[in-house]
PDB file of N, CA and C in Angstrom:
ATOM      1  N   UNK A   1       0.848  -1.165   0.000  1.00  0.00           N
ATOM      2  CA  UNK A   1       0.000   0.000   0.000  1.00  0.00           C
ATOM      3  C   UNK A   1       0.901   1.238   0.000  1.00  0.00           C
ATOM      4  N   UNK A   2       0.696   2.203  -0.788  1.00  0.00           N
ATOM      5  CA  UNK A   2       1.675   3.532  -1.231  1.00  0.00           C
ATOM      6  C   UNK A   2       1.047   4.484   0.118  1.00  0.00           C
ATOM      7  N   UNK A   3       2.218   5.170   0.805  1.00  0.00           N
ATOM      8  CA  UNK A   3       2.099   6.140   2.031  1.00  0.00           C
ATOM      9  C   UNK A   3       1.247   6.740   1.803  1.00  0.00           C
ATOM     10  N   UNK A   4       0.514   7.681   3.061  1.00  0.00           N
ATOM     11  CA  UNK A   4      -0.484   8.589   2.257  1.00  0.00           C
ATOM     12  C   UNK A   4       0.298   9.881   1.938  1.00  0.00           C
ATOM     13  N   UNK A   5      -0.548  10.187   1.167  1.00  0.00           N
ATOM     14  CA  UNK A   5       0.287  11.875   0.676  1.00  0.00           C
ATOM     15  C   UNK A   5      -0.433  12.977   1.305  1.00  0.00           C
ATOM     16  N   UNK A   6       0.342  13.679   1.338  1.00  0.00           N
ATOM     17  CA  UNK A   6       0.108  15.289   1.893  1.00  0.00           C
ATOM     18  C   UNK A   6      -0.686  16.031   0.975  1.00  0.00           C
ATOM     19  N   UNK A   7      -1.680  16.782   1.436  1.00  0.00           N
ATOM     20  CA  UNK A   7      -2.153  17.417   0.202  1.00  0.00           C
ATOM     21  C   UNK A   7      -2.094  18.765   0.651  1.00  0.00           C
ATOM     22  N   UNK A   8      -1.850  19.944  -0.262  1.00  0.00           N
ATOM     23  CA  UNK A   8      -0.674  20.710  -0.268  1.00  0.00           C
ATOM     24  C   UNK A   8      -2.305  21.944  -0.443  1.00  0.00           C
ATOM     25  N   UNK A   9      -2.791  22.543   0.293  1.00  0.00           N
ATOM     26  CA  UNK A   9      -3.617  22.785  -0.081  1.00  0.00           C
ATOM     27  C   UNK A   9      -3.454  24.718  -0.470  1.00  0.00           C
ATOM     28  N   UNK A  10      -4.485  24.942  -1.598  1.00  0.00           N
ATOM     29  CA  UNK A  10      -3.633  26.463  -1.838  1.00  0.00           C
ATOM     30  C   UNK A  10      -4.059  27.780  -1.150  1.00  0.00           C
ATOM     31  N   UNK A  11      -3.495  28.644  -0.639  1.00  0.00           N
ATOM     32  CA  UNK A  11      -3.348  29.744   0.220  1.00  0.00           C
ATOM     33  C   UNK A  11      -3.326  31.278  -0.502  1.00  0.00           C
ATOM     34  N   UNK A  12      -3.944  32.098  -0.272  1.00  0.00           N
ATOM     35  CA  UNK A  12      -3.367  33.309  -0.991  1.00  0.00           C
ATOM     36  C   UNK A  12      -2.826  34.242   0.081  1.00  0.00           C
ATOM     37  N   UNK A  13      -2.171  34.738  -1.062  1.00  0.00           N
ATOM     38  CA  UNK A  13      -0.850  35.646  -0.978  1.00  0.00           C
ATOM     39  C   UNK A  13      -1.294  36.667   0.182  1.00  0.00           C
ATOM     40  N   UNK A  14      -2.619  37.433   0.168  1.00  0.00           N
ATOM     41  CA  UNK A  14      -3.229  37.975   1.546  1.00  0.00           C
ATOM     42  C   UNK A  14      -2.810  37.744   2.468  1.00  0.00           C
ATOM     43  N   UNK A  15      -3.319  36.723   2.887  1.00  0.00           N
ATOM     44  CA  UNK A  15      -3.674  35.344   4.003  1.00  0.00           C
ATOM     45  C   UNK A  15      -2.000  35.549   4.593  1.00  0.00           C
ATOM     46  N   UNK A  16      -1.244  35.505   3.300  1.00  0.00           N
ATOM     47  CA  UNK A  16       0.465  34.834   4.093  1.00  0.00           C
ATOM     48  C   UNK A  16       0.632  36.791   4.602  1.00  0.00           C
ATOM     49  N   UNK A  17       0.373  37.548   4.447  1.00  0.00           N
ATOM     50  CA  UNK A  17       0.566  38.801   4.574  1.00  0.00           C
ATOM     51  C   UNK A  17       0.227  39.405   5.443  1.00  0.00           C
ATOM     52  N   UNK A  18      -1.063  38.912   5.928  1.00  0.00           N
ATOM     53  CA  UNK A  18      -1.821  38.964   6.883  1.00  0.00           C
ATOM     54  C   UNK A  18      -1.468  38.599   8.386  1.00  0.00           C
ATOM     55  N   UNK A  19      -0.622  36.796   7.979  1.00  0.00           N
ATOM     56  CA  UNK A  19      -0.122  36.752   8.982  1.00  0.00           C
ATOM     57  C   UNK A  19       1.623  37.183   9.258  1.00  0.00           C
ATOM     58  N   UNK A  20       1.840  37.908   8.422  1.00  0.00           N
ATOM     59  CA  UNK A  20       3.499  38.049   8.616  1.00  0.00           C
ATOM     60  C   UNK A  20       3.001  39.320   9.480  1.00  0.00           C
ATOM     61  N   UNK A  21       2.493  40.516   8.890  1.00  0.00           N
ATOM     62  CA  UNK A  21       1.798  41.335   9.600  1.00  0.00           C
ATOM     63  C   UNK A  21       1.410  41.358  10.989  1.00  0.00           C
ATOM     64  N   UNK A  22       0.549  40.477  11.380  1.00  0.00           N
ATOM     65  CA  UNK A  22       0.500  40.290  12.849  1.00  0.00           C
ATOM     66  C   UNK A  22       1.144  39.860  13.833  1.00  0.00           C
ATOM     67  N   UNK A  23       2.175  38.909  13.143  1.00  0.00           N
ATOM     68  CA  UNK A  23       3.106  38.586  13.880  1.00  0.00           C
ATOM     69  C   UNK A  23       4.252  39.664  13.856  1.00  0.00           C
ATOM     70  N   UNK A  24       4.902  40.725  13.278  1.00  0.00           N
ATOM     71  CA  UNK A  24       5.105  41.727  13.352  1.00  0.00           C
ATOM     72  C   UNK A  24       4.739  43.069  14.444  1.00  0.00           C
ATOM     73  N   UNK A  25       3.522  43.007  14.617  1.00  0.00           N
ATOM     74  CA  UNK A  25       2.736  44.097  15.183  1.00  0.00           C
ATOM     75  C   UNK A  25       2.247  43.370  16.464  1.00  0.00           C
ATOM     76  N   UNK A  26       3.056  41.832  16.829  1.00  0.00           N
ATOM     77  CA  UNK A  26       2.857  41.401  18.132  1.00  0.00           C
ATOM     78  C   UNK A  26       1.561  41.037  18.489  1.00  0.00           C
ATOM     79  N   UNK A  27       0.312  40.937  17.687  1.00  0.00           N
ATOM     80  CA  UNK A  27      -0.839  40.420  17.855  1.00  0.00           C
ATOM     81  C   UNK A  27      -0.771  39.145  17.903  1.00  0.00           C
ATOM     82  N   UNK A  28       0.053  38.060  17.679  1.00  0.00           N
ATOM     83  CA  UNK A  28      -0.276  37.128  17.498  1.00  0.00           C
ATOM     84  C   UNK A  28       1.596  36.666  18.045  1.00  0.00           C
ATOM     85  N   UNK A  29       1.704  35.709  19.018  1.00  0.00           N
ATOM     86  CA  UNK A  29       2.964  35.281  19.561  1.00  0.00           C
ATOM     87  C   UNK A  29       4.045  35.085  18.418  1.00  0.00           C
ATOM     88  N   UNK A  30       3.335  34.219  17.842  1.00  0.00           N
ATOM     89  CA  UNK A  30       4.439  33.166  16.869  1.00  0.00           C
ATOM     90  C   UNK A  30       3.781  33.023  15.795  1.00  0.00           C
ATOM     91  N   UNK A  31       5.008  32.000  14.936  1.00  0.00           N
ATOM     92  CA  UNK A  31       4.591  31.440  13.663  1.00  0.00           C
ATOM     93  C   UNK A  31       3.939  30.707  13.320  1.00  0.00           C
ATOM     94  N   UNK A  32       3.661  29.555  14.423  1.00  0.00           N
ATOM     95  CA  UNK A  32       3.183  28.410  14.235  1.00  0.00           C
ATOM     96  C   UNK A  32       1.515  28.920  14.366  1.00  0.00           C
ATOM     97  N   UNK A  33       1.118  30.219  15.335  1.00  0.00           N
ATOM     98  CA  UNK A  33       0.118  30.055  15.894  1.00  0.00           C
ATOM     99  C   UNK A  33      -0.658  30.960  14.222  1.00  0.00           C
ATOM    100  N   UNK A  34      -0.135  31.645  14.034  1.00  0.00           N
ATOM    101  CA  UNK A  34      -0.206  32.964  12.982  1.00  0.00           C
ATOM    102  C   UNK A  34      -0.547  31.952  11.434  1.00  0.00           C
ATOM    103  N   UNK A  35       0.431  30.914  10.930  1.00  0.00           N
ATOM    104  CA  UNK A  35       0.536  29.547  10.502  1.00  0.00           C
ATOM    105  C   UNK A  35      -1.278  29.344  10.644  1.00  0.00           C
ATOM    106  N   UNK A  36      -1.714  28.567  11.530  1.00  0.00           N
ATOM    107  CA  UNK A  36      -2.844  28.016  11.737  1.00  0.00           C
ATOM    108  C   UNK A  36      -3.848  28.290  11.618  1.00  0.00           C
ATOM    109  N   UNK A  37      -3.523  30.234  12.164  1.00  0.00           N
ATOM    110  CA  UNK A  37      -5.011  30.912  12.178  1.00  0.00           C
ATOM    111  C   UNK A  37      -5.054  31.580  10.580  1.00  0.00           C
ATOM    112  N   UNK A  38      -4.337  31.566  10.365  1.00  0.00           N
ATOM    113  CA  UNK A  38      -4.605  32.500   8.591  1.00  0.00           C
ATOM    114  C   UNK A  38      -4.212  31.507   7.389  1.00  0.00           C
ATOM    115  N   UNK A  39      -4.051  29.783   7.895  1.00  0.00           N
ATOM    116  CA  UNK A  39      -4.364  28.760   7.038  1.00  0.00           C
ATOM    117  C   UNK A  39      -3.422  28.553   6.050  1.00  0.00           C
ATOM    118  N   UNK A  40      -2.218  28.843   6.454  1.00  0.00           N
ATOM    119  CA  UNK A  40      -1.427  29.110   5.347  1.00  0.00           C
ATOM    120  C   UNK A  40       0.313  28.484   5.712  1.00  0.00           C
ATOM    121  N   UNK A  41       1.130  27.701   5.025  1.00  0.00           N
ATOM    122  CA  UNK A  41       2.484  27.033   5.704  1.00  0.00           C
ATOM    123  C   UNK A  41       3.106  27.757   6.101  1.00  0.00           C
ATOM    124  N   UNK A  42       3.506  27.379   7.715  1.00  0.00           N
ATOM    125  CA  UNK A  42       4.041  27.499   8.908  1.00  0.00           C
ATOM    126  C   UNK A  42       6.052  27.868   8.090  1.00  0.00           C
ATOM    127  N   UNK A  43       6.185  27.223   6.910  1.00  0.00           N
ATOM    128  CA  UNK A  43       7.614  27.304   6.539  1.00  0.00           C
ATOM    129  C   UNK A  43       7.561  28.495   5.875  1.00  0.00           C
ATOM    130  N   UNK A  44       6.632  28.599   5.525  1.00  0.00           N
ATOM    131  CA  UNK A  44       6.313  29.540   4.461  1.00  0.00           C
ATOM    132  C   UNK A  44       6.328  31.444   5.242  1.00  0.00           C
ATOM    133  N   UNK A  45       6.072  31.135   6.127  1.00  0.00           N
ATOM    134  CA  UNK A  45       5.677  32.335   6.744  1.00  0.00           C
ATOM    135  C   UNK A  45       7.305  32.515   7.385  1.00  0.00           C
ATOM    136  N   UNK A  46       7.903  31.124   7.664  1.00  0.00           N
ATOM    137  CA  UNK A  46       9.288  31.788   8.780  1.00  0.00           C
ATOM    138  C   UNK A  46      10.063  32.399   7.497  1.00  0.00           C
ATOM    139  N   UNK A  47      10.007  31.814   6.522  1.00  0.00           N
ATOM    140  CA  UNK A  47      10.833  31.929   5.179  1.00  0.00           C
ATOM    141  C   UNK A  47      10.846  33.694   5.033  1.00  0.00           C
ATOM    142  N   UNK A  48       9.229  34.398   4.689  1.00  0.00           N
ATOM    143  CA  UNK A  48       9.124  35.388   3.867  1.00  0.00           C
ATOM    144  C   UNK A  48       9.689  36.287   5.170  1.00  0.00           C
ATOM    145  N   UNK A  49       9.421  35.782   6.787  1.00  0.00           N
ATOM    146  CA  UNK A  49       9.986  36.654   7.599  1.00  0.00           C
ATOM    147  C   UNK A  49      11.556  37.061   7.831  1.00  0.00           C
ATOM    148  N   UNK A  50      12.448  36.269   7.282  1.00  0.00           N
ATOM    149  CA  UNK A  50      13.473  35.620   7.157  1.00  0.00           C
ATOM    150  C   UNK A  50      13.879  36.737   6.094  1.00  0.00           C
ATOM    151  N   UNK A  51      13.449  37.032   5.146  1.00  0.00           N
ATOM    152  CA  UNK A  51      13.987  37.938   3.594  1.00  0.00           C
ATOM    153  C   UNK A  51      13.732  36.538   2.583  1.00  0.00           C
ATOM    154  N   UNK A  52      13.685  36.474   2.472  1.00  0.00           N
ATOM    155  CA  UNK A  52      13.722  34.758   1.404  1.00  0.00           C
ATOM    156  C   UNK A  52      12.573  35.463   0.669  1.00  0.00           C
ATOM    157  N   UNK A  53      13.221  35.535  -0.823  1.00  0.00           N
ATOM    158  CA  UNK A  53      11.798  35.716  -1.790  1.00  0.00           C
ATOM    159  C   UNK A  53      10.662  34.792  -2.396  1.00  0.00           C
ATOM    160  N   UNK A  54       9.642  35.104  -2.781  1.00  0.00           N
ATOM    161  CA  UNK A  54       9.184  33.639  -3.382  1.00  0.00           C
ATOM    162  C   UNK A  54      10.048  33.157  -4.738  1.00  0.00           C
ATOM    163  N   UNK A  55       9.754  31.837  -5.091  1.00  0.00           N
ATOM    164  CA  UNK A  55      10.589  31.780  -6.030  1.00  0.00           C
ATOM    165  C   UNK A  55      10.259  32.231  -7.547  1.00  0.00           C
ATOM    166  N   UNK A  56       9.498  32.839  -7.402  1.00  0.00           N
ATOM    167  CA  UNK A  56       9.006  33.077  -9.128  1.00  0.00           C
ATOM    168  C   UNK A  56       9.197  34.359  -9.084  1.00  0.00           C
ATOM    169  N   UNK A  57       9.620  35.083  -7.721  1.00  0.00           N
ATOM    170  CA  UNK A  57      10.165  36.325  -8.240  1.00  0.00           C
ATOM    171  C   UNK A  57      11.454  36.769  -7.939  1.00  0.00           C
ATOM    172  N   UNK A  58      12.230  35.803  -7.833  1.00  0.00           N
ATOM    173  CA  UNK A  58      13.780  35.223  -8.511  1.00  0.00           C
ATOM    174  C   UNK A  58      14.080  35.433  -9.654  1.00  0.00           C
ATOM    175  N   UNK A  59      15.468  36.199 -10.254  1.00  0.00           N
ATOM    176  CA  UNK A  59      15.779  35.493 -10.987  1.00  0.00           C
ATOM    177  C   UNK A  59      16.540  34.361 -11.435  1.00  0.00           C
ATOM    178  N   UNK A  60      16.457  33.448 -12.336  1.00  0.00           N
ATOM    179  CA  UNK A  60      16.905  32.257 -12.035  1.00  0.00           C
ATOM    180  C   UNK A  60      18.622  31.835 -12.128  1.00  0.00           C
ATOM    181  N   UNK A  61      19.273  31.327 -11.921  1.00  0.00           N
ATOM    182  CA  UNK A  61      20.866  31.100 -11.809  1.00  0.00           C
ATOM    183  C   UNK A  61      21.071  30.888 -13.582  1.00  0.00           C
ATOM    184  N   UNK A  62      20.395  30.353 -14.165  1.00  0.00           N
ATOM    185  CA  UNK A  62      21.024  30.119 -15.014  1.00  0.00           C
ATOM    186  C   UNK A  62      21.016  31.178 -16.429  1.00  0.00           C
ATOM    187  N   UNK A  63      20.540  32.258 -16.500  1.00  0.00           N
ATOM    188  CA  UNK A  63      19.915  33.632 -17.242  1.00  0.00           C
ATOM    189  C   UNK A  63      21.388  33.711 -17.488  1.00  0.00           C
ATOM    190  N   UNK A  64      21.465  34.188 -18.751  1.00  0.00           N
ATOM    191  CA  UNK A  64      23.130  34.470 -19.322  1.00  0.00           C
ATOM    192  C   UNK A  64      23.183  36.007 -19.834  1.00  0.00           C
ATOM    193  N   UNK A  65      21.947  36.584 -20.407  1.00  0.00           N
ATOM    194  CA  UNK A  65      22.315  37.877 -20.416  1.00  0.00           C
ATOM    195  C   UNK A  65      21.426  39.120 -19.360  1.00  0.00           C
ATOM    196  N   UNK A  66      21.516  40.135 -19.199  1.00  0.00           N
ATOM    197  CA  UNK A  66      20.985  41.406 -18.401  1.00  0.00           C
ATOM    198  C   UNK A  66      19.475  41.796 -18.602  1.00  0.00           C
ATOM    199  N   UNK A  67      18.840  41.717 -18.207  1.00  0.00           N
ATOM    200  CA  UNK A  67      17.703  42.514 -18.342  1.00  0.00           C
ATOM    201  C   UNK A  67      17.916  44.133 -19.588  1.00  0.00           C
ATOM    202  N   UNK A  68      18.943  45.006 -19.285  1.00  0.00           N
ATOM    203  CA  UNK A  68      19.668  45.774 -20.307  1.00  0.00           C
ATOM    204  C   UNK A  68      19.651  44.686 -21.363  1.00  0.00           C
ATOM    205  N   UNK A  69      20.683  43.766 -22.139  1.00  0.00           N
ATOM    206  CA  UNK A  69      20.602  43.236 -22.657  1.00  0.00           C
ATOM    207  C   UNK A  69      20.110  42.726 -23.869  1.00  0.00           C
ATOM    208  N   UNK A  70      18.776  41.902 -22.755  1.00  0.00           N
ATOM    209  CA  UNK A  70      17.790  41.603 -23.630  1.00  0.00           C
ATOM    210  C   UNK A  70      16.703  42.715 -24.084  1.00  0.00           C
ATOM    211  N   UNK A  71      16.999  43.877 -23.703  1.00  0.00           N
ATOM    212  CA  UNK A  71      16.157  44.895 -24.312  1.00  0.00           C
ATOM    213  C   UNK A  71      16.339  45.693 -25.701  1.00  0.00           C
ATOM    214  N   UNK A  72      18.272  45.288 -25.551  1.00  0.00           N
ATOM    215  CA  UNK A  72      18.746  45.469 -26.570  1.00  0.00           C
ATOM    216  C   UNK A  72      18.039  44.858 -28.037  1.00  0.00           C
ATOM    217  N   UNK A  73      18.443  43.935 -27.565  1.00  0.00           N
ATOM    218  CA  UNK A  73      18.249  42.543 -28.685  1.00  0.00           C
ATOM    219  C   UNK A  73      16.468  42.647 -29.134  1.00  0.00           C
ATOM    220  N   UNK A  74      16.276  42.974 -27.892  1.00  0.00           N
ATOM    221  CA  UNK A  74      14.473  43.076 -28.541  1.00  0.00           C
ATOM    222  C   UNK A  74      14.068  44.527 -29.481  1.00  0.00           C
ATOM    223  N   UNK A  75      15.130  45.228 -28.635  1.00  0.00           N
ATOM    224  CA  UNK A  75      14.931  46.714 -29.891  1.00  0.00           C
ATOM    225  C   UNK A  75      15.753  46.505 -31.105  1.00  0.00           C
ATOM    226  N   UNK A  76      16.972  46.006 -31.192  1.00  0.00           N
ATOM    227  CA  UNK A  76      17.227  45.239 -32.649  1.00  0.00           C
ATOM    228  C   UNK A  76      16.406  44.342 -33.228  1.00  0.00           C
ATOM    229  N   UNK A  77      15.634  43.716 -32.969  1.00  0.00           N
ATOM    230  CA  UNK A  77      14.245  42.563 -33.700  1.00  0.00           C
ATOM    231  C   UNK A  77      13.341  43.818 -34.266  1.00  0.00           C
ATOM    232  N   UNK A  78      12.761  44.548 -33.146  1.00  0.00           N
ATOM    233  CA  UNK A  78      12.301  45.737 -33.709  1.00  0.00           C
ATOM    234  C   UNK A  78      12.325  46.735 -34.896  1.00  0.00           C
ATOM    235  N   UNK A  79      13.277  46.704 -34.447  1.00  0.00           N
ATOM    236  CA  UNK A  79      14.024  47.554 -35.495  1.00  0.00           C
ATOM    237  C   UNK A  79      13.935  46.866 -36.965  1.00  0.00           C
ATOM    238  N   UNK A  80      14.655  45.480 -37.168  1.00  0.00           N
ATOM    239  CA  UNK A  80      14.593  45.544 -38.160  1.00  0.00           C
ATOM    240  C   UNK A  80      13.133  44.642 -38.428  1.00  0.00           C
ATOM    241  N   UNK A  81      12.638  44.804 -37.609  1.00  0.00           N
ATOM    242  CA  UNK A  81      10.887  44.453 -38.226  1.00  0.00           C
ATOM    243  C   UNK A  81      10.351  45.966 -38.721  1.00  0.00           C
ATOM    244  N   UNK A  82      10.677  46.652 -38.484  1.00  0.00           N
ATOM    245  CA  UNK A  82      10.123  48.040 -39.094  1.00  0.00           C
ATOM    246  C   UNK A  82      10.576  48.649 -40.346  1.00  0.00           C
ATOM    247  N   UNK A  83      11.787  48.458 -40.513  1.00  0.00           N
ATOM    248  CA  UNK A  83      12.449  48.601 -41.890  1.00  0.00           C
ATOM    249  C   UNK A  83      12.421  47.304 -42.867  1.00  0.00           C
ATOM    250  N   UNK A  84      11.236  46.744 -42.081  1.00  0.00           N
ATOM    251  CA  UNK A  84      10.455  45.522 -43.335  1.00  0.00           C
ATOM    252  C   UNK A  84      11.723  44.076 -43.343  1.00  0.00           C
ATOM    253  N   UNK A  85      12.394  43.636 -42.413  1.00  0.00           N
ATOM    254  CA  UNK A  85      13.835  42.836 -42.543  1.00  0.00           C
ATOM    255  C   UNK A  85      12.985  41.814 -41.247  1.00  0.00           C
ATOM    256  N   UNK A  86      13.327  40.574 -41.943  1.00  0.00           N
ATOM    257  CA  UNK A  86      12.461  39.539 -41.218  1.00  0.00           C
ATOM    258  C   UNK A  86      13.872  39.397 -40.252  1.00  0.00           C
ATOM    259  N   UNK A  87      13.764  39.308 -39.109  1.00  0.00           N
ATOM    260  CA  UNK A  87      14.697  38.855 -38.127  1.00  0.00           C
ATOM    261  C   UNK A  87      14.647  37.520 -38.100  1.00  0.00           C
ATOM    262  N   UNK A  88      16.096  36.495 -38.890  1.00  0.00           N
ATOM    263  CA  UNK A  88      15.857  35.256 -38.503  1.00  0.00           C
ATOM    264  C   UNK A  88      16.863  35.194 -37.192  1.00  0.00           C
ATOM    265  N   UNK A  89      16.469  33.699 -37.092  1.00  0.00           N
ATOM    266  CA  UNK A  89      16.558  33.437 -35.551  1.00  0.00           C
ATOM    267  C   UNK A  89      18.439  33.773 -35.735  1.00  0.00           C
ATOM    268  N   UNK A  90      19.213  32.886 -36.653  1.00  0.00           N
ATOM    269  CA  UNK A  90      20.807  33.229 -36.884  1.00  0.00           C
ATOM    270  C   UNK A  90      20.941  34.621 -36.418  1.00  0.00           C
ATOM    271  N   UNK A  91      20.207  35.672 -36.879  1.00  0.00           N
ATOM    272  CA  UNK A  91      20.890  36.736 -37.015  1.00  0.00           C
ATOM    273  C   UNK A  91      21.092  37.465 -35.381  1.00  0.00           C
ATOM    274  N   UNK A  92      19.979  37.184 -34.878  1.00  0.00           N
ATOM    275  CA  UNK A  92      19.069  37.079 -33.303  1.00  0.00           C
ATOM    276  C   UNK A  92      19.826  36.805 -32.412  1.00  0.00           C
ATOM    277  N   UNK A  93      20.451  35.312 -32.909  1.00  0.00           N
ATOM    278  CA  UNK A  93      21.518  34.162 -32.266  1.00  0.00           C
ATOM    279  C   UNK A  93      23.097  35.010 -32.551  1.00  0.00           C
ATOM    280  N   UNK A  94      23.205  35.937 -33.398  1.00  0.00           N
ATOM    281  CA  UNK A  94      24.467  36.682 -33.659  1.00  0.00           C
ATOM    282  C   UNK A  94      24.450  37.239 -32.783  1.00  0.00           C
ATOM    283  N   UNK A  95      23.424  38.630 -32.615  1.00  0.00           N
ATOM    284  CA  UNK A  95      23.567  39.324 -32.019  1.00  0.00           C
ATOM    285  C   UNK A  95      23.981  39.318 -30.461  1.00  0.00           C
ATOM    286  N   UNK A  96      22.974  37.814 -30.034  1.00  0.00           N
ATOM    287  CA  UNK A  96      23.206  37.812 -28.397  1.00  0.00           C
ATOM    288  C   UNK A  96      24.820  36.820 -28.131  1.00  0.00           C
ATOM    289  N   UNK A  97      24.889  36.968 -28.968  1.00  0.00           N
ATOM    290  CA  UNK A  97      26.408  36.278 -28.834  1.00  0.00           C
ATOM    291  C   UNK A  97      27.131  37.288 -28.800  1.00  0.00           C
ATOM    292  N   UNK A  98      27.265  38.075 -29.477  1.00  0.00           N
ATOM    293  CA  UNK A  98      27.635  39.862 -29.317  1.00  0.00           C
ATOM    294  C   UNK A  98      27.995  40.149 -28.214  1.00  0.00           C
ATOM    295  N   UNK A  99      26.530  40.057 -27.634  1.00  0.00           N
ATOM    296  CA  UNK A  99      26.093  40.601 -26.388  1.00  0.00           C
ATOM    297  C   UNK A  99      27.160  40.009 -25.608  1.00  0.00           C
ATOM    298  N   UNK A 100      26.636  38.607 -25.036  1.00  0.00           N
ATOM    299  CA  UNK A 100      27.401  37.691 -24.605  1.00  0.00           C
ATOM    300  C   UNK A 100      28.746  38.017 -24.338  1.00  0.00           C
ATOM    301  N   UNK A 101      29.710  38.023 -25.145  1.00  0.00           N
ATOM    302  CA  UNK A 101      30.969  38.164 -25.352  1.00  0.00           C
ATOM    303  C   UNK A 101      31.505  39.590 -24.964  1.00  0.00           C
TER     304      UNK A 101
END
């Protein structure tokens, strides 16, 4: 027979805000208790109190060029989409190698 599983149930972003908030402003002791009453993971709450971002608003380790960068490269696509010049992907792939380097 397969363990039982956890079911992971979903929380909004309020809720976790709500209780970082009160536990902040001393209404509420702790994490665990703050956790329980606003329904939302107990890790989750020490984490965002902690500085720890969520992860989707990370950026990720493996990104090779700048935010600058890629703005470049998107105003060169631009560009030559306006002076009627199909941007193939090679030329695209030149440029951020450019970059790159």
């Amino acid at each position: 027979m397969a363990p039982p599983t956890t079911i992971q149930l979903p929380y909004n972003k309020g809720h976790l805000l709500l209780a970082i908030s009160s536990i902040n402003s001393t209404q509420i002791p702790s994490a665990r208790c703050a956790a329980s009453l606003y329904h939302v993971p107990e890790a989750t709450v020490r984490s965002r109190r902690a500085g720890t971002r969520a992860r989707r608003n990370c950026e990720p380790n493996s990104r090779k060029l700048t935010a600058l960068e890629e703005e470049v490269i998107v105003r060169y696509i631009l560009g030559l989409d306006a002076r009627r010049f199909a941007p193939t992907l090679s030329t695209v792939r030149n440029m951020a190698d450019k970059l790159f380097a």
